[in-house]
Protein backbone atom coordinates (compact mmCIF):
# COMPACT_ATOMS: atom_id res chain seq x y z
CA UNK A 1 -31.84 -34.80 -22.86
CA UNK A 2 -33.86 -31.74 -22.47
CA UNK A 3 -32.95 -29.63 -19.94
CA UNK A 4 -36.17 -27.62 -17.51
CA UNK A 5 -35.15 -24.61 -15.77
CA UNK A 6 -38.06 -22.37 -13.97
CA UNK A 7 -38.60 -18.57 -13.65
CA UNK A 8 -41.00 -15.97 -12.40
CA UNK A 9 -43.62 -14.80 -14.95
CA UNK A 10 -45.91 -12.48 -12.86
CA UNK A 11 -48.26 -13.06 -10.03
CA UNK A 12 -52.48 -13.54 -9.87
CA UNK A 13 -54.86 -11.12 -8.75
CA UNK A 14 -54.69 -13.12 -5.67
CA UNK A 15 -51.46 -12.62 -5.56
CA UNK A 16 -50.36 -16.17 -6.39
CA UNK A 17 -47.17 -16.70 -8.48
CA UNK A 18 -47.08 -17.47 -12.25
CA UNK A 19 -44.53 -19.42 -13.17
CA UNK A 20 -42.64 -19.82 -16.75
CA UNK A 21 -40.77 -23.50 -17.52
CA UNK A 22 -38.10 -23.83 -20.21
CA UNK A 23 -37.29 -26.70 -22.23
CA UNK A 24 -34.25 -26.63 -23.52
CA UNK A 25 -32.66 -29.79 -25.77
CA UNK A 26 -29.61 -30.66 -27.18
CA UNK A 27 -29.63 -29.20 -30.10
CA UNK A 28 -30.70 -25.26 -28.79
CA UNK A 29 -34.14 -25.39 -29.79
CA UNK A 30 -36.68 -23.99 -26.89
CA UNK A 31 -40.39 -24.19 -25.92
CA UNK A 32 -41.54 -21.81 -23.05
CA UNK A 33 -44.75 -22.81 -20.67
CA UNK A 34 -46.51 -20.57 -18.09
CA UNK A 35 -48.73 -21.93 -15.20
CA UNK A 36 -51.06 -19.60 -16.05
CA UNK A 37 -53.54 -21.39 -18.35
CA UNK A 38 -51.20 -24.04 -19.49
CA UNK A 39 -49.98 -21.78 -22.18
CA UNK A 40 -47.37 -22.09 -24.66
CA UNK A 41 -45.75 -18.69 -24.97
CA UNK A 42 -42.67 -19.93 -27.09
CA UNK A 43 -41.46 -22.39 -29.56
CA UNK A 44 -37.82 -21.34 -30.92
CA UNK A 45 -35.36 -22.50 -33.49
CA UNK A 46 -32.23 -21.18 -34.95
CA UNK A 47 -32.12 -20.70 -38.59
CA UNK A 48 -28.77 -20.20 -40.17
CA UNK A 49 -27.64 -18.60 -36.82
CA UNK A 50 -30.49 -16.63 -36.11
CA UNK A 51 -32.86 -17.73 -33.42
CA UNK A 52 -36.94 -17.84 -34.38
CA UNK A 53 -39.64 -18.59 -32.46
CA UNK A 54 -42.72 -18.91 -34.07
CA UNK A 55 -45.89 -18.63 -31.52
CA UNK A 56 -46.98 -15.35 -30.69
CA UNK A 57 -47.21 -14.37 -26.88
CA UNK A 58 -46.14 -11.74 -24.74
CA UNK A 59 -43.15 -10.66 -22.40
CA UNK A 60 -45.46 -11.00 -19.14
CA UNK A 61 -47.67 -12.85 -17.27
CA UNK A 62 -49.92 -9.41 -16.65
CA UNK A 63 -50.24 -9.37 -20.76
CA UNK A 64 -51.73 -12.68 -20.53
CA UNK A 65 -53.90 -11.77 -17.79
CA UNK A 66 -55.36 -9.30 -19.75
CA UNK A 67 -55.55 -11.72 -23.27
CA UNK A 68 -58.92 -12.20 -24.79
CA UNK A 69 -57.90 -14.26 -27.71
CA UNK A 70 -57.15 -17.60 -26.04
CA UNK A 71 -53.37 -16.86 -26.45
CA UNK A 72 -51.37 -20.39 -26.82
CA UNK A 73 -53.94 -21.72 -23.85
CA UNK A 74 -55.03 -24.99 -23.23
CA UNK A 75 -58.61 -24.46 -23.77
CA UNK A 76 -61.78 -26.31 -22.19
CA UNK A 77 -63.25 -28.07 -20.80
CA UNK A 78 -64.96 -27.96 -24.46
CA UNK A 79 -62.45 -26.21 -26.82
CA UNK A 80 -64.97 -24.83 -29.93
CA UNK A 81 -68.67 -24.15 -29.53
CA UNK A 82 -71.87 -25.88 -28.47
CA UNK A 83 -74.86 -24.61 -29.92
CA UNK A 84 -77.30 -22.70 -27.01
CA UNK A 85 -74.38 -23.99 -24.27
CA UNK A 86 -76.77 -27.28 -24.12
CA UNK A 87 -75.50 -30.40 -23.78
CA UNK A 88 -77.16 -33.46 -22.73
CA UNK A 89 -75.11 -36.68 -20.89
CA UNK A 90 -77.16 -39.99 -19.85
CA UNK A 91 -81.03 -38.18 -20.02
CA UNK A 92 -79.70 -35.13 -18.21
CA UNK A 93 -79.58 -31.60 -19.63
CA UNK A 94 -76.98 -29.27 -18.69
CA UNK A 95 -77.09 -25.33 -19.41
CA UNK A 96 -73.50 -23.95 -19.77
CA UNK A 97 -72.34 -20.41 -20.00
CA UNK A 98 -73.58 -18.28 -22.92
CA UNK A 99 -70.51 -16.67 -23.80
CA UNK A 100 -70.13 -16.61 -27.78
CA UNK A 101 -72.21 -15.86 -30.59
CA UNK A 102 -74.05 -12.91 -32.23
CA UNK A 103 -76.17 -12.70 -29.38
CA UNK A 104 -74.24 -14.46 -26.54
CA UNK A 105 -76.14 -17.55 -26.91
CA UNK A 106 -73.51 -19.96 -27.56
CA UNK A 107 -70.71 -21.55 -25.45
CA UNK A 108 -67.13 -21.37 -26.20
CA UNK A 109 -63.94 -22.87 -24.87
CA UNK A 110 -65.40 -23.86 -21.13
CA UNK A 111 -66.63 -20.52 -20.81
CA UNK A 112 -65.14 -17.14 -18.91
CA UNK A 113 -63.58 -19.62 -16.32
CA UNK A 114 -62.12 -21.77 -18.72
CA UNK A 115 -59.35 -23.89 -17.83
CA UNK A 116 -56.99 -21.09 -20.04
CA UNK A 117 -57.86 -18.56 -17.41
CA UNK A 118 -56.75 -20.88 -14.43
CA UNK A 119 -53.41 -21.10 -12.16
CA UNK A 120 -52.12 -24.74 -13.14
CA UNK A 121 -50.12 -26.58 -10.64
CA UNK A 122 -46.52 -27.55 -12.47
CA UNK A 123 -43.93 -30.19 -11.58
CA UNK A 124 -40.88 -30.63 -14.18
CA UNK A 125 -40.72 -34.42 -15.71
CA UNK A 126 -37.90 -36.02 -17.84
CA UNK A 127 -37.54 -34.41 -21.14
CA UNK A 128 -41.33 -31.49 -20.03
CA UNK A 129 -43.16 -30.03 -17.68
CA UNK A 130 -46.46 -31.76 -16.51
CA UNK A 131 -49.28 -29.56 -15.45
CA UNK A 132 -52.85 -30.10 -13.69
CA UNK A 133 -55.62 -27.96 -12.74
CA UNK A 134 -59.14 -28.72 -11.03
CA UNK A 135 -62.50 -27.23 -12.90
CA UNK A 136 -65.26 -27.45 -9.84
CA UNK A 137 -68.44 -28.89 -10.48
CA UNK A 138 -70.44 -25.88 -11.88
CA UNK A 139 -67.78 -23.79 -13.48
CA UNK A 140 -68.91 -22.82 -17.01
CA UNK A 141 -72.17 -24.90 -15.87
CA UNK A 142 -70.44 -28.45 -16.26
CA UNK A 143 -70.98 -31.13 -14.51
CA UNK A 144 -68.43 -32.91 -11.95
CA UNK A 145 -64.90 -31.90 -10.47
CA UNK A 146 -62.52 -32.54 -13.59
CA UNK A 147 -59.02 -33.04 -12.98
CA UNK A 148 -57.02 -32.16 -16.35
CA UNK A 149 -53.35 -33.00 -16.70
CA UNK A 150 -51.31 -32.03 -19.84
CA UNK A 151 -47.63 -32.88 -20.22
CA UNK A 152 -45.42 -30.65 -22.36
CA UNK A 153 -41.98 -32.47 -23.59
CA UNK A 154 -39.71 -31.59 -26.03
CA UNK A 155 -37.67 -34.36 -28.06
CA UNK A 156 -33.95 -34.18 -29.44
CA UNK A 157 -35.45 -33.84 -33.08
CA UNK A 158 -37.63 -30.85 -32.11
CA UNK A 159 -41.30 -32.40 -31.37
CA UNK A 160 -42.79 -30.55 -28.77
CA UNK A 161 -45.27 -33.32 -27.26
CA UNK A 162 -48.73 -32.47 -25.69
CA UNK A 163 -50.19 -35.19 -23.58
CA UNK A 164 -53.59 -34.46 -22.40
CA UNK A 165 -54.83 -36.88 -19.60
CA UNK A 166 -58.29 -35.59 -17.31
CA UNK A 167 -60.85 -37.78 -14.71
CA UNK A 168 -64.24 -36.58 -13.83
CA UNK A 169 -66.25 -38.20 -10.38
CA UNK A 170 -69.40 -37.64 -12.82
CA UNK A 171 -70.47 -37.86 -16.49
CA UNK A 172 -69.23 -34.62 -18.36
CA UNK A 173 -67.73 -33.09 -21.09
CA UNK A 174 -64.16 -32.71 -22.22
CA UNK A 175 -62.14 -31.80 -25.36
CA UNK A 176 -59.43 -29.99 -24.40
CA UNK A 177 -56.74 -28.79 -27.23
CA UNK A 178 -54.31 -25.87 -27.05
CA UNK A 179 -54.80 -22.52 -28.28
CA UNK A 180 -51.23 -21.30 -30.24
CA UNK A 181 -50.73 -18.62 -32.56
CA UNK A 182 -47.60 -19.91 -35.06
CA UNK A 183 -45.94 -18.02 -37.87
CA UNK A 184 -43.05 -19.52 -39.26
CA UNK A 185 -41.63 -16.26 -40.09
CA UNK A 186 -41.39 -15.12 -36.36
CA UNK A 187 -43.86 -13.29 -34.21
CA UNK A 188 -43.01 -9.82 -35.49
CA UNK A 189 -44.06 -10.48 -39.13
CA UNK A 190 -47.29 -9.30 -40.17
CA UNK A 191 -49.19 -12.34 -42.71
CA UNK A 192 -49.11 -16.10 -42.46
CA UNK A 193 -50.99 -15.49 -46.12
CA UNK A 194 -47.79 -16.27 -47.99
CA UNK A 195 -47.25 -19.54 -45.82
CA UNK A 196 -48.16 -22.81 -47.42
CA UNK A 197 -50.69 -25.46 -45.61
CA UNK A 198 -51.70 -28.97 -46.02
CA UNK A 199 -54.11 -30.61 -44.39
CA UNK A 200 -54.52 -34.80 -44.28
CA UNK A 201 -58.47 -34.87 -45.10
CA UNK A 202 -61.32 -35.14 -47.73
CA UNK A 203 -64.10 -33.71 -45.84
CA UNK A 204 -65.09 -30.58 -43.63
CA UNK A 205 -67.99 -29.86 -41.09
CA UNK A 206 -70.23 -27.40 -42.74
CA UNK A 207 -70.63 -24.16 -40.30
CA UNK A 208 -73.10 -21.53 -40.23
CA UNK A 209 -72.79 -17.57 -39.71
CA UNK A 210 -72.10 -18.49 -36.03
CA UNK A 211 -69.62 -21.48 -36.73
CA UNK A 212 -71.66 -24.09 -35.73
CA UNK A 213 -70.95 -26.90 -37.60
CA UNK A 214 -75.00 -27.81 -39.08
CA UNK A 215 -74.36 -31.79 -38.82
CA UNK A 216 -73.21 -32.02 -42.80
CA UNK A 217 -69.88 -33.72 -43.71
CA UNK A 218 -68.87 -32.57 -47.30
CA UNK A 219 -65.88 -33.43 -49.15
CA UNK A 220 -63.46 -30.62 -49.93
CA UNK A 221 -63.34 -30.92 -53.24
CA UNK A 222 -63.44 -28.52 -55.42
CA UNK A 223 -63.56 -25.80 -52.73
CA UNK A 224 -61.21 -23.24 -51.31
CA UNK A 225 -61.26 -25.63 -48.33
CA UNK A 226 -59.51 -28.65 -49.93
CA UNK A 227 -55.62 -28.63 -48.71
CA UNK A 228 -55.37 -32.10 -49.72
CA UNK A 229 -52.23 -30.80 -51.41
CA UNK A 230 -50.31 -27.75 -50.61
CA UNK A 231 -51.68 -24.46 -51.22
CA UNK A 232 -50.89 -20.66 -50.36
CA UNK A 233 -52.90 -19.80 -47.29
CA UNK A 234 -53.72 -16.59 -48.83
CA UNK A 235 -54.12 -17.80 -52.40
CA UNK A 236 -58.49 -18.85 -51.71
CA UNK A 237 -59.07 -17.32 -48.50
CA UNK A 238 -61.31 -14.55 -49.66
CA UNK A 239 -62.98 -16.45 -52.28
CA UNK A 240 -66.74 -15.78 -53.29
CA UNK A 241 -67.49 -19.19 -51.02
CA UNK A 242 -70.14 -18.88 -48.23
CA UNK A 243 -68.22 -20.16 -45.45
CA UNK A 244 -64.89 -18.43 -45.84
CA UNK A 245 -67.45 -15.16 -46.08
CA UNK A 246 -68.96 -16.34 -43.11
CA UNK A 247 -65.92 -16.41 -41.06
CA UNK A 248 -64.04 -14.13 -42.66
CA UNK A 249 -61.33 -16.56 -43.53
CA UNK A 250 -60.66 -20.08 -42.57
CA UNK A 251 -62.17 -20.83 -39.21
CA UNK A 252 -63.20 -24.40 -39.95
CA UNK A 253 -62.98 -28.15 -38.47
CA UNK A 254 -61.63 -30.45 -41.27
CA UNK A 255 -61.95 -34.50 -40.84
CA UNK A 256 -58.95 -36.16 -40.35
CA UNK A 257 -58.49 -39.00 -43.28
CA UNK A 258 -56.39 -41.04 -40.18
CA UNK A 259 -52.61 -40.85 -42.73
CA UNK A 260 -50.28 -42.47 -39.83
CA UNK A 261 -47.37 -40.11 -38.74
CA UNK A 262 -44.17 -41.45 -39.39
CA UNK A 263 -42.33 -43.30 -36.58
CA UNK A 264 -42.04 -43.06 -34.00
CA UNK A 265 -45.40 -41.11 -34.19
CA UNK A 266 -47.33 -43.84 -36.08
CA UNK A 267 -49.67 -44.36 -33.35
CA UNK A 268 -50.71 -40.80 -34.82
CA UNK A 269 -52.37 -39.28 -37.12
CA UNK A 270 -51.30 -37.11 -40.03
CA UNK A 271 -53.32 -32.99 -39.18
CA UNK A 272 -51.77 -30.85 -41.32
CA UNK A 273 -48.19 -29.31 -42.65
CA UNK A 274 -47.47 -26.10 -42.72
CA UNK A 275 -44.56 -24.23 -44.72
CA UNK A 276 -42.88 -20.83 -45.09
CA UNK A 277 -40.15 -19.85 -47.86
CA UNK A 278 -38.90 -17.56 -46.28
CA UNK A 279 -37.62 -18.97 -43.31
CA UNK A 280 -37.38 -22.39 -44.85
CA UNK A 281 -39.31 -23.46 -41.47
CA UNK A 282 -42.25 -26.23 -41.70
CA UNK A 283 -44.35 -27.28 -38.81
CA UNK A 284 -46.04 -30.62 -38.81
CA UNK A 285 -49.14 -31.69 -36.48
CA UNK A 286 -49.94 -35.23 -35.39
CA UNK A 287 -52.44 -36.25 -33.45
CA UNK A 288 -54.86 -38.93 -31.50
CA UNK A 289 -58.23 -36.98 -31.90
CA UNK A 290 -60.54 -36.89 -34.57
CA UNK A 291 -60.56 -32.88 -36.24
CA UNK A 292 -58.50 -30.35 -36.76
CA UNK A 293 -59.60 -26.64 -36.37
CA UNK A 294 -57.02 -24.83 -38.58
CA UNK A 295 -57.93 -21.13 -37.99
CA UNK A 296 -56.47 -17.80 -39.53
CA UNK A 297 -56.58 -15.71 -36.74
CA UNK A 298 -59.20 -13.56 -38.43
CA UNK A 299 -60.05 -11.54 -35.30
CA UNK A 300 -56.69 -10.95 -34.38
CA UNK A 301 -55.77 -6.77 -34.50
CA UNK A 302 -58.65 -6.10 -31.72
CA UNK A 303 -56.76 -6.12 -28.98
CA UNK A 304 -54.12 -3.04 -27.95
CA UNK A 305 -51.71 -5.46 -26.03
CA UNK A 306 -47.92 -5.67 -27.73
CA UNK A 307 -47.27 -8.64 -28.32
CA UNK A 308 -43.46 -9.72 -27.98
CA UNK A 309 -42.24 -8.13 -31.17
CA UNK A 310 -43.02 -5.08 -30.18
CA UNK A 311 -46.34 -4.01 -31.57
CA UNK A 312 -49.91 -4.95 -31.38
CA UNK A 313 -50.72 -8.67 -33.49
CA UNK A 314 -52.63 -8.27 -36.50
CA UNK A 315 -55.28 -9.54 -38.42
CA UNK A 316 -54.12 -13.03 -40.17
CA UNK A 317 -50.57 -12.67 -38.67
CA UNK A 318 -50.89 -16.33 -37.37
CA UNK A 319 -52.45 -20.29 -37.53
CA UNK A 320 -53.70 -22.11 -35.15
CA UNK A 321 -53.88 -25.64 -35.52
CA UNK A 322 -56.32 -27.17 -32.77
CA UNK A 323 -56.89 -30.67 -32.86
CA UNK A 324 -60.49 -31.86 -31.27
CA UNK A 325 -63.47 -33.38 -31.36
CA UNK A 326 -65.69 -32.11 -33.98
CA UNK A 327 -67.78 -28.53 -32.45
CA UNK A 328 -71.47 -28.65 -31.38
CA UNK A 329 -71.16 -32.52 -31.32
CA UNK A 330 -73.96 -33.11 -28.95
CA UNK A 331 -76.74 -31.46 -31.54
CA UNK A 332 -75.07 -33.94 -34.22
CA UNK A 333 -75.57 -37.79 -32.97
CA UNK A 334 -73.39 -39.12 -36.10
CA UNK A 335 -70.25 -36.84 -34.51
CA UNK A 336 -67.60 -38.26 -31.99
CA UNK A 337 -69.11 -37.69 -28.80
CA UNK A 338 -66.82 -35.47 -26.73
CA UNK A 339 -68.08 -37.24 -23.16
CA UNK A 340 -65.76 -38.61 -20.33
CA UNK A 341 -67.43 -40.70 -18.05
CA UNK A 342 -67.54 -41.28 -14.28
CA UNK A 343 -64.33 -43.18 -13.47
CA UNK A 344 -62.99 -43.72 -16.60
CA UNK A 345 -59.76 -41.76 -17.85
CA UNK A 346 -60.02 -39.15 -20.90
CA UNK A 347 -56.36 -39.17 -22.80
CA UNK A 348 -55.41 -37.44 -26.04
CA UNK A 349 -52.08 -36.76 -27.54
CA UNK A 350 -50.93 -33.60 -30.16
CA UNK A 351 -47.63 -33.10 -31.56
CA UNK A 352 -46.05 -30.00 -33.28
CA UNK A 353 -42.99 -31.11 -34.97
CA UNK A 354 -40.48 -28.11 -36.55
CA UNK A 355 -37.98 -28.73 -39.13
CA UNK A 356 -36.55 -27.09 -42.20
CA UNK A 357 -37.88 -27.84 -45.31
């Protein structure tokens, strides 16, 4: 049984109160949650007596008031990037917020008023926390009043369980996934280069200088994108190959193959498994949607804010593993179509499982 016990965490601009929940289970392992943008701001596990947690946060609310990096938020309503910010639902046209790109012309993660940057409503469950939050019609330039819902819980064998649920009263869009920063060696070490990955798929969305997946599906390969068995992060990520040049590291949505999790997670699919020797940690990702960003935090080491070790994050001191729909779907017919219709209901599920290798 996991125990929930609630704190202060900092207030809003408003002056509104953010709240942090903590899951606790039998065994001593934690996950922290703050109201403020759904956000994960801990996942910890004692190794040989010595407690780690490996997603990288801060001490505060007011720090993650002030994030610009998405920082363990759930982001949306459209995690990724749509092309121009144009999507079109039933005939209609919609023009969201320009907020990414070269020259602010694309849309990213639901915009500057993403659902990461809102005050979510909590209320503790058996074994979680669930929380909900209310994007108006027009925010980010989307259409209908979205209600999104995600449920944190954390099981006896240390799967920390993200169920997304989210209704619309009109045609929109939604692909909502969550926004951590992991290393396995704690948040205070500097490179997830020497960590191993492996990710469950043939194939990858080809992405131009912008990350906008072009509409081509290409095996893996023979590429420095092919984890189909484990390799060093570090060991291809600055090879002479256009895309990891283009992002400066991996930045990419791979193609889940659809390997079932083991039970009880079969309804799942296999994402990816990630490793460190050092710590002995491994970190497995199962989910219900379709792709899996798996990101290198290659623009991390812009931002003053310490982080909870101490010091400023770095470049490449993390992962993310965001599981989605494929980006810039709607300018690619062929993708899964990231659209939740009037009345019906919009689930997903995600789980980060930690163990020792």
């Amino acid at each position: 049984m996991t125990e929930v016990t609630k704190s202060p965490f900092g207030t809003m601009p408003d002056g509104q109160a953010i709240e942090l929940y903590t899951l606790r289970n039998a065994r001593g392992t934690s996950v922290a949650v703050t109201t403020y943008g759904a956000r994960l701001v801990s996942f910890t596990r004692e190794v040989n007596g010595t407690p780690i947690d490996i997603v990288l946060g801060y001490r505060s609310g007011a720090d993650y008031l002030r994030d610009t990096t998405s920082m363990g938020g759930v982001v949306g309503r459209h995690a990724n990037r749509i092309a121009d910010g144009r999507v079109t639902i039933g005939g209609h046209t919609y023009q969201l917020e320009q907020n990414s790109g070269s020259h602010k012309q694309n849309h990213i993660h639901g915009g500057t008023h993403g659902l990461h940057y809102h005050l979510w409503t909590a209320e503790p469950v058996t074994d979680g926390v669930s929380l909900t939050a209310i994007s108006p019609e027009g925010e980010g330039g989307y259409p209908g009043n979205l209600e999104a819902t995600v449920t944190y819980r954390l099981t006896d064998d240390d799967a920390l369980i993200l169920s997304y649920r989210a209704v619309s009263d009109a045609d929109t869009v939604c692909n909502l996934t969550n926004h951590a920063y992991f290393n396995l060696d704690g948040t205070a070490a500097p490179s997830v280069m020497e960590h191993t990955a492996e990710i469950f798929a043939d194939e990858f969305t080809w992405a131009d200088a912008e990350s906008l997946p072009d509409g081509r599906i290409l095996p893996v390969a023979g590429t420095p994108m092919d984890f189909t068995s484990p390799h060093r992060i570090g060991e291809r990520i600055d090879a002479d190959y256009d895309e990891l040049r283009m992002a400066g590291g991996y930045d990419h949505n791979w193609v889940l193959r659809g390997d079932p999790a083991p039970a009880p997670y079969a309804h799942l699919k296999k994402a990816a498994r990630v490793t460190s020797a050092q710590t002995g940690l491994a970190l497995d990702c199962w989910t219900t949607q379709p792709g899996l960003q798996f990101y290198t935090a290659n623009a991390l080491g812009k931002s003053p804010l310490v982080g909870k070790g101490g010091a400023p994050y770095t470049r490449r001191s993390a992962f993310c593993l965001e599981t989605q729909f494929f980006p810039n779907a709607f300018a690619h017919p062929h993708f899964p179509q990231p659209i939740l219709r009037e009345g019906e209901v919009w689930t997903a599920e995600t789980v980060y499982r930690l163990s020792e290798i």
